[in-house]
N, C-alpha and C. Protein backbone atom coordinates (compact mmCIF):
# COMPACT_ATOMS: atom_id res chain seq x y z
N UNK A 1 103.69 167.84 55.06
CA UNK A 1 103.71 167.52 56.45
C UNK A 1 103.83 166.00 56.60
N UNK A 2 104.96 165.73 57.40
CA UNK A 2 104.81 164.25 57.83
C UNK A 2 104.31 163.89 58.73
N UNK A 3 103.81 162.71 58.63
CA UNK A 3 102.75 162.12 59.78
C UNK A 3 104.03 161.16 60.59
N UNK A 4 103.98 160.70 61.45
CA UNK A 4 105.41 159.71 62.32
C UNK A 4 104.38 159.11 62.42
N UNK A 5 104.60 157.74 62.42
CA UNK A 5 103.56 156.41 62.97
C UNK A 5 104.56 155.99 64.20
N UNK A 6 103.67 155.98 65.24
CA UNK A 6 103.99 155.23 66.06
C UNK A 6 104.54 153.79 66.45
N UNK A 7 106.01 154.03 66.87
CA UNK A 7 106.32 152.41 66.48
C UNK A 7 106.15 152.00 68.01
N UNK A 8 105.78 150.28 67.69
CA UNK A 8 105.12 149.77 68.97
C UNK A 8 106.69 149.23 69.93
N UNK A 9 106.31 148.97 70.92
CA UNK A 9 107.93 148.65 71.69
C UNK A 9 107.59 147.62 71.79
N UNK A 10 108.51 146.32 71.15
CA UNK A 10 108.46 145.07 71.72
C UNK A 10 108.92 144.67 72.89
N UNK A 11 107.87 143.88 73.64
CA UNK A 11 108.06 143.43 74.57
C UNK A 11 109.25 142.66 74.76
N UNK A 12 110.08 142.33 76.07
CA UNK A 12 111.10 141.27 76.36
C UNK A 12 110.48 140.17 76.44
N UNK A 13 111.37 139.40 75.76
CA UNK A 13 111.16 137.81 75.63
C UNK A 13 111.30 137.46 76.61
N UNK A 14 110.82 136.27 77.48
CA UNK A 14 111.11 135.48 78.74
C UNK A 14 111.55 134.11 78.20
N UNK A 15 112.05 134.13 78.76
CA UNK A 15 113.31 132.91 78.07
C UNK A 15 112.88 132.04 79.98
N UNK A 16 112.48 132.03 80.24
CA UNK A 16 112.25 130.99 81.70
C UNK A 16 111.24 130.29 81.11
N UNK A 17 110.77 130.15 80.77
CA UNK A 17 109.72 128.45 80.08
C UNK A 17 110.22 128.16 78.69
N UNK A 18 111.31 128.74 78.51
CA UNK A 18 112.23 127.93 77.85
C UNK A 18 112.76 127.56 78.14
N UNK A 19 113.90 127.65 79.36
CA UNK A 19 114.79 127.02 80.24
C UNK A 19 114.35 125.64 81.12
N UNK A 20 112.86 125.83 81.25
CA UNK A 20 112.30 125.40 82.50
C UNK A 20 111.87 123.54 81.00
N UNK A 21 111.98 123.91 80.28
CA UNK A 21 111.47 123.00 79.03
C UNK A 21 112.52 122.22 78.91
N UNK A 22 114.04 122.95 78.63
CA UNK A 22 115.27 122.31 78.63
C UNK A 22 115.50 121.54 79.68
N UNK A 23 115.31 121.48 81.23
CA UNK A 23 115.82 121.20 82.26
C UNK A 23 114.35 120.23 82.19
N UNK A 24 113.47 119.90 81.90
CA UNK A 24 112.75 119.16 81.83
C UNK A 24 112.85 118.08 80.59
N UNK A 25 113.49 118.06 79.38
CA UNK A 25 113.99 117.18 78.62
C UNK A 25 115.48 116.30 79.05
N UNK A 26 115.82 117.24 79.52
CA UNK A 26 117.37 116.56 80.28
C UNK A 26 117.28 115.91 81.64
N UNK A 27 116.21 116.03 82.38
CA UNK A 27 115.49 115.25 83.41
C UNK A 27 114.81 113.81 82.63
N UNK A 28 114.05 114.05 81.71
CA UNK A 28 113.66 112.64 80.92
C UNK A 28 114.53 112.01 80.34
N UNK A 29 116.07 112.59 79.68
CA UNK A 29 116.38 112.08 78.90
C UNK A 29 117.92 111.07 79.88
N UNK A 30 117.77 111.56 80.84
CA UNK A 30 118.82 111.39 82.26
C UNK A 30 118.02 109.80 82.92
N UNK A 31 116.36 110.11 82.81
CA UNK A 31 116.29 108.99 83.75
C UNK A 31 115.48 107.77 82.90
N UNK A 32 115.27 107.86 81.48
CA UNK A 32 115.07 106.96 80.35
C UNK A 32 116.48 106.26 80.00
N UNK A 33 117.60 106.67 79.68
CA UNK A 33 118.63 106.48 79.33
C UNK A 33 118.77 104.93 80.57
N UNK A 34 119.82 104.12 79.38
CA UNK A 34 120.42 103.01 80.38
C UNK A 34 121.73 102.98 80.01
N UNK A 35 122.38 102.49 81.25
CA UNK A 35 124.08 102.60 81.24
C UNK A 35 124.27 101.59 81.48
N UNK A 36 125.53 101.56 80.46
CA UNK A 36 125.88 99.77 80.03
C UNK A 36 127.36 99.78 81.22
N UNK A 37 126.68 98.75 81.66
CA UNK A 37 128.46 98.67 82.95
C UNK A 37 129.22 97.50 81.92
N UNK A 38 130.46 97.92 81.98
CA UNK A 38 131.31 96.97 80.90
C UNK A 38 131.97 96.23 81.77
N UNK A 39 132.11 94.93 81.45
CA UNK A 39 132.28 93.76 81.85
C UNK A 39 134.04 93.68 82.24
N UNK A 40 134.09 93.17 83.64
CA UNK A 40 135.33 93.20 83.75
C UNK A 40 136.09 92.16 83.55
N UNK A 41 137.62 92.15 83.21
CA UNK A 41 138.47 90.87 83.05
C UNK A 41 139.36 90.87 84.63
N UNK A 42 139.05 89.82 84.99
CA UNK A 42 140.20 89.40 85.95
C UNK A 42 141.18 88.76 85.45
N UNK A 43 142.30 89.52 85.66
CA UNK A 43 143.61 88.61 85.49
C UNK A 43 144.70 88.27 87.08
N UNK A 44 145.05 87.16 86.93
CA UNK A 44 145.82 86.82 87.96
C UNK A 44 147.25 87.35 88.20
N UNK A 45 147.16 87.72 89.18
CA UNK A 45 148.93 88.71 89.50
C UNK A 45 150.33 87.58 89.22
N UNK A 46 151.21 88.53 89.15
CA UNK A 46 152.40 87.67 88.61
C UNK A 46 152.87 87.23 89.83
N UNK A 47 153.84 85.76 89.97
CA UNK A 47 154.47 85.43 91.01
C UNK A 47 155.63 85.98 91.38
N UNK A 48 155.67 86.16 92.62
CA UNK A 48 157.35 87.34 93.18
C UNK A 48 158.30 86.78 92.49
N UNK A 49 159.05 87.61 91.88
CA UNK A 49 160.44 87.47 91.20
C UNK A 49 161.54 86.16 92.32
N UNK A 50 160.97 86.18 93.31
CA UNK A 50 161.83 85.25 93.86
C UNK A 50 161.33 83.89 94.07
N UNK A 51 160.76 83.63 93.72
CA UNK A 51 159.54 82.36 93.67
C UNK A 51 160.77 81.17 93.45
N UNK A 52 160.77 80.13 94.21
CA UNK A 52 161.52 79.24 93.99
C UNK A 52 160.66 78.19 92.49
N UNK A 53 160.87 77.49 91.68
CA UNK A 53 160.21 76.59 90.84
C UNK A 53 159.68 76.98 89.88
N UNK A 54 159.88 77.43 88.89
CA UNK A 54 158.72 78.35 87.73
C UNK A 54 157.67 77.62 87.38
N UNK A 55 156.55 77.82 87.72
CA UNK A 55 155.42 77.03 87.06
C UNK A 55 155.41 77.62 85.37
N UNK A 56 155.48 75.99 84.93
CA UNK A 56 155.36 76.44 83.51
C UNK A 56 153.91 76.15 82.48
N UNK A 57 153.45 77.46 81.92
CA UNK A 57 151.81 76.97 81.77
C UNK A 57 151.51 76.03 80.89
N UNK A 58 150.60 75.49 81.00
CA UNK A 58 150.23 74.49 80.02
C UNK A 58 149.50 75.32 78.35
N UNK A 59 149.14 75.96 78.47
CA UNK A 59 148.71 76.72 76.69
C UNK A 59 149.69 78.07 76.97
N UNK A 60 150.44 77.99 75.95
CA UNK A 60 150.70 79.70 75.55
C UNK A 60 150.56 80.76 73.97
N UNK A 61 149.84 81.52 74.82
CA UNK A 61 148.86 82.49 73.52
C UNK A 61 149.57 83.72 73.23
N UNK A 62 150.19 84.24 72.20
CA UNK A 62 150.77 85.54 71.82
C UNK A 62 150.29 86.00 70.99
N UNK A 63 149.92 87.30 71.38
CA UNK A 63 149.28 88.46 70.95
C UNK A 63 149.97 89.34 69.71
N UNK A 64 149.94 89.39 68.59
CA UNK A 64 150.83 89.80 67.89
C UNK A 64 150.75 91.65 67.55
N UNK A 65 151.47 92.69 66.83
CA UNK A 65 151.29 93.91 66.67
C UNK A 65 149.95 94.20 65.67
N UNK A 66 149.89 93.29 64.77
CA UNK A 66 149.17 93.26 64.02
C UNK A 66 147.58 92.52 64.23
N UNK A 67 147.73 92.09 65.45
CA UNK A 67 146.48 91.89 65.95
C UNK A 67 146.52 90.37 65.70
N UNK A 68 147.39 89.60 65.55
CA UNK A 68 147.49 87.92 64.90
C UNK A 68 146.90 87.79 66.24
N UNK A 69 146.86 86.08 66.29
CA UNK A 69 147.09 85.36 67.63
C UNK A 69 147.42 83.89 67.07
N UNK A 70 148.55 83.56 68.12
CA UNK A 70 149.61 82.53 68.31
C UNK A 70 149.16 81.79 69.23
N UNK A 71 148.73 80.59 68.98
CA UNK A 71 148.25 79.23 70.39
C UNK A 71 149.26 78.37 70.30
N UNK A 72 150.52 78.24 71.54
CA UNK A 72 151.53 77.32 71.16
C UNK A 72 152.11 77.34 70.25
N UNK A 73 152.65 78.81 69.29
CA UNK A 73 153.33 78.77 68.67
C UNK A 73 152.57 78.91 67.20
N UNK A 74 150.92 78.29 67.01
CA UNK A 74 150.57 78.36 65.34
C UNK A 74 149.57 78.89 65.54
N UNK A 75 149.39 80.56 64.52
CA UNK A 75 148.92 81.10 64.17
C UNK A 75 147.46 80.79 63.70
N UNK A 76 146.76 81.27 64.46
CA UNK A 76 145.38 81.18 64.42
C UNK A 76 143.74 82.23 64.10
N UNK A 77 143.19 81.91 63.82
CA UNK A 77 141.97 82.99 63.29
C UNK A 77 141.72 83.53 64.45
N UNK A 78 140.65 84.44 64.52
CA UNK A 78 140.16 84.98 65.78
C UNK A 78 138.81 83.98 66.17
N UNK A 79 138.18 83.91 64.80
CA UNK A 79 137.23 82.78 64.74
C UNK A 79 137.04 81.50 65.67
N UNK A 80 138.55 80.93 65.23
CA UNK A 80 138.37 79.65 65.29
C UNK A 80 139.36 79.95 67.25
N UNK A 81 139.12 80.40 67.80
CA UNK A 81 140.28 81.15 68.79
C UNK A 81 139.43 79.94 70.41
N UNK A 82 138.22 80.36 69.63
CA UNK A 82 137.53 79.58 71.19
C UNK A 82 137.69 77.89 71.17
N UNK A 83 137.35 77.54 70.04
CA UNK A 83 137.63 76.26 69.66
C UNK A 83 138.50 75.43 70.13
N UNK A 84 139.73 76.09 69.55
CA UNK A 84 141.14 75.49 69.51
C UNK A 84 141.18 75.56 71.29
N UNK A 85 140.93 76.46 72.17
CA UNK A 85 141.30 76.78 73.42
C UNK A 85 140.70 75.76 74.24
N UNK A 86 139.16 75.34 73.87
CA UNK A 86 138.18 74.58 74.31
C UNK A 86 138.80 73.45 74.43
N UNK A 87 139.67 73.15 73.18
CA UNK A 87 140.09 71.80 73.03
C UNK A 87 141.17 71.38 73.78
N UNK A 88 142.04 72.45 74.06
CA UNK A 88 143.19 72.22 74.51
C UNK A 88 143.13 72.01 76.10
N UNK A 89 142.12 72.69 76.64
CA UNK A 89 141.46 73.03 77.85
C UNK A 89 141.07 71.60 78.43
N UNK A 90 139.90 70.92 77.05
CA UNK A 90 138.98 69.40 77.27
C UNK A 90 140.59 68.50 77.19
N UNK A 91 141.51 68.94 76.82
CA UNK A 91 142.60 67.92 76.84
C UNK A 91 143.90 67.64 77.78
N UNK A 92 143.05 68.59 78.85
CA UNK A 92 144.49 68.77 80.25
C UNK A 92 144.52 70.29 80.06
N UNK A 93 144.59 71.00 80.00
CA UNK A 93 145.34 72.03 79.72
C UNK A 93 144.34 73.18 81.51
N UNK A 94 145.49 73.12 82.17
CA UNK A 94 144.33 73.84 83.31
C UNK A 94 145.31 76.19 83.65
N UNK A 95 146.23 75.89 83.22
CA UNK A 95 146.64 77.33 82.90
C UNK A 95 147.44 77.92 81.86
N UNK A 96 146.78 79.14 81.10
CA UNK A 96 147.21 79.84 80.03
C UNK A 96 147.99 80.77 80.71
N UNK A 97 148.84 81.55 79.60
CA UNK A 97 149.69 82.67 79.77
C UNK A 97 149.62 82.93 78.53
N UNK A 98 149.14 84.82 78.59
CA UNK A 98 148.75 85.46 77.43
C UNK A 98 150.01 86.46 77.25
N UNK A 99 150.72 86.57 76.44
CA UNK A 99 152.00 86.90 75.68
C UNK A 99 151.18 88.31 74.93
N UNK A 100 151.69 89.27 75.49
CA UNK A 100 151.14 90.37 74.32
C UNK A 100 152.93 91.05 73.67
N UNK A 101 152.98 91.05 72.84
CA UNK A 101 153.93 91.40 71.86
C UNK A 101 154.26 93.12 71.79
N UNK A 102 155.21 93.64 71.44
CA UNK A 102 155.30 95.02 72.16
C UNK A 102 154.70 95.14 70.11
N UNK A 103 153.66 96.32 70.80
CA UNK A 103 153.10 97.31 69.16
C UNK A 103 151.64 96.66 69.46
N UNK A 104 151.51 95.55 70.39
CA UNK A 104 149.74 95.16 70.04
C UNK A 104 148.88 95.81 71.23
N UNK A 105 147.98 95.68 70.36
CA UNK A 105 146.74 97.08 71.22
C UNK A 105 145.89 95.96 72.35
N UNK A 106 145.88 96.81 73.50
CA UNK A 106 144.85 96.26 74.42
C UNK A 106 143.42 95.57 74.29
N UNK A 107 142.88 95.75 73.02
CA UNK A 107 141.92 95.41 72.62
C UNK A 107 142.15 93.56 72.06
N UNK A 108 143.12 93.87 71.50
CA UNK A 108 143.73 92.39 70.69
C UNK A 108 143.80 91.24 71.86
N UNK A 109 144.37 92.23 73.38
CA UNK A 109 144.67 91.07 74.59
C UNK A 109 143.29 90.83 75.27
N UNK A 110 142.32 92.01 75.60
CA UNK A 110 140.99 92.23 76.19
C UNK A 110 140.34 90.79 75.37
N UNK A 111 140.45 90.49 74.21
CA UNK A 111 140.00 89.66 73.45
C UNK A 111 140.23 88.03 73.69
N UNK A 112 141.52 88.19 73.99
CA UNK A 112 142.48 86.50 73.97
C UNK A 112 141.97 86.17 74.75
N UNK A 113 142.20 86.83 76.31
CA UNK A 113 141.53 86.97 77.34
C UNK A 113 140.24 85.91 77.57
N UNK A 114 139.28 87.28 77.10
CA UNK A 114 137.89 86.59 77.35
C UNK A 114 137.82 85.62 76.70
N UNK A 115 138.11 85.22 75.25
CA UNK A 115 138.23 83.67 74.73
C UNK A 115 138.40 83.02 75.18
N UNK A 116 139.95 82.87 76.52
CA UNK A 116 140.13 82.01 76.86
C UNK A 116 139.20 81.66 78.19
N UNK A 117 138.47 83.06 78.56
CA UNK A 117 137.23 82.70 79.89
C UNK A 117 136.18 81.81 79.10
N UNK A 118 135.81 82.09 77.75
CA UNK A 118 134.50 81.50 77.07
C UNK A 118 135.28 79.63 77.20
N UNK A 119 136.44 79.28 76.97
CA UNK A 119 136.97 78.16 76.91
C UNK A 119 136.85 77.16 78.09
N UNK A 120 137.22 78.04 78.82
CA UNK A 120 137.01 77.22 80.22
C UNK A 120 138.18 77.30 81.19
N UNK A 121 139.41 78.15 80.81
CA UNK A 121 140.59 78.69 81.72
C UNK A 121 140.03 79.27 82.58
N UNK A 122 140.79 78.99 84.17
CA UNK A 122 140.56 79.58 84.75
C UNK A 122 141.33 80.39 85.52
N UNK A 123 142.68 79.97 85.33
CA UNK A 123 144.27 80.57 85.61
C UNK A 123 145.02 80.80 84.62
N UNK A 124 144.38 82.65 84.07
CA UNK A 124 144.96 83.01 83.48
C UNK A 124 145.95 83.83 83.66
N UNK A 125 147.31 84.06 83.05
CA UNK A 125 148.31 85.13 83.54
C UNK A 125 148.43 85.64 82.20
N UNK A 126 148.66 87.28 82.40
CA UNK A 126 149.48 87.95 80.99
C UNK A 126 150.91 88.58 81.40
N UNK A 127 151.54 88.40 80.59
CA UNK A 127 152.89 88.85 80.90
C UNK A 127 153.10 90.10 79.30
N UNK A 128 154.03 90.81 79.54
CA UNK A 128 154.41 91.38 78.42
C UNK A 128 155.86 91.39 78.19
């Protein structure tokens, strides 16, 4: 004779104070968190194609594919980028024009850029 043992019925799980746990970590983790606002570049608009007189700039910086950079023509570090600009800047120099080269990445110009804000330009133009 067999005996049957009674099997017990498991109860349903409640999964709501688990949910209620989730939506309470993502509430802390939402209003601990800080958001970095990224810094913007102003650049100055180009002059109408019909512009009588070409203003011609006093520094010109080209951006190369390979990520170089060109101040007036000689090839320069990234390093030494503020320096050279500073100087040219302390020596007359009151507007750049940033030359980006077709193949070079936005990052390479985002860069020239702000160098030339850390320098002391304040009329900057990029052309491509």
């Amino acid at each position: 004779m067999r005996i049957a043992a009674k099997r017990k019925k498991r109860s349903a799980l409640s999964v709501t104070s688990l949910i209620d746990v989730i939506f309470l970590l993502l509430l802390f983790f939402m209003l601990t968190s800080t958001f970095v606002r990224h810094q913007e570049v102003q650049i100055a608009a180009p002059a109408p194609r019909g512009a009588s007189g070409r203003c011609v700039p006093d520094v010109l910086m080209r951006t190369e594919a390979d990520g170089a950079i060109a101040v007036n023509g000689k090839a320069i570090s990234a390093s030494d980028l503020v320096e050279r600009l500073a100087a040219l800047h302390a020596a007359g120099g009151k507007t750049l024009l940033v030359k980006a080269s077709e193949g070079s990445d936005s990052q390479t110009l985002v860069g020239a850029v702000e160098a030339a804000r850390r320098a002391g330009f304040a009329a900057i133009s990029v052309a491509d």
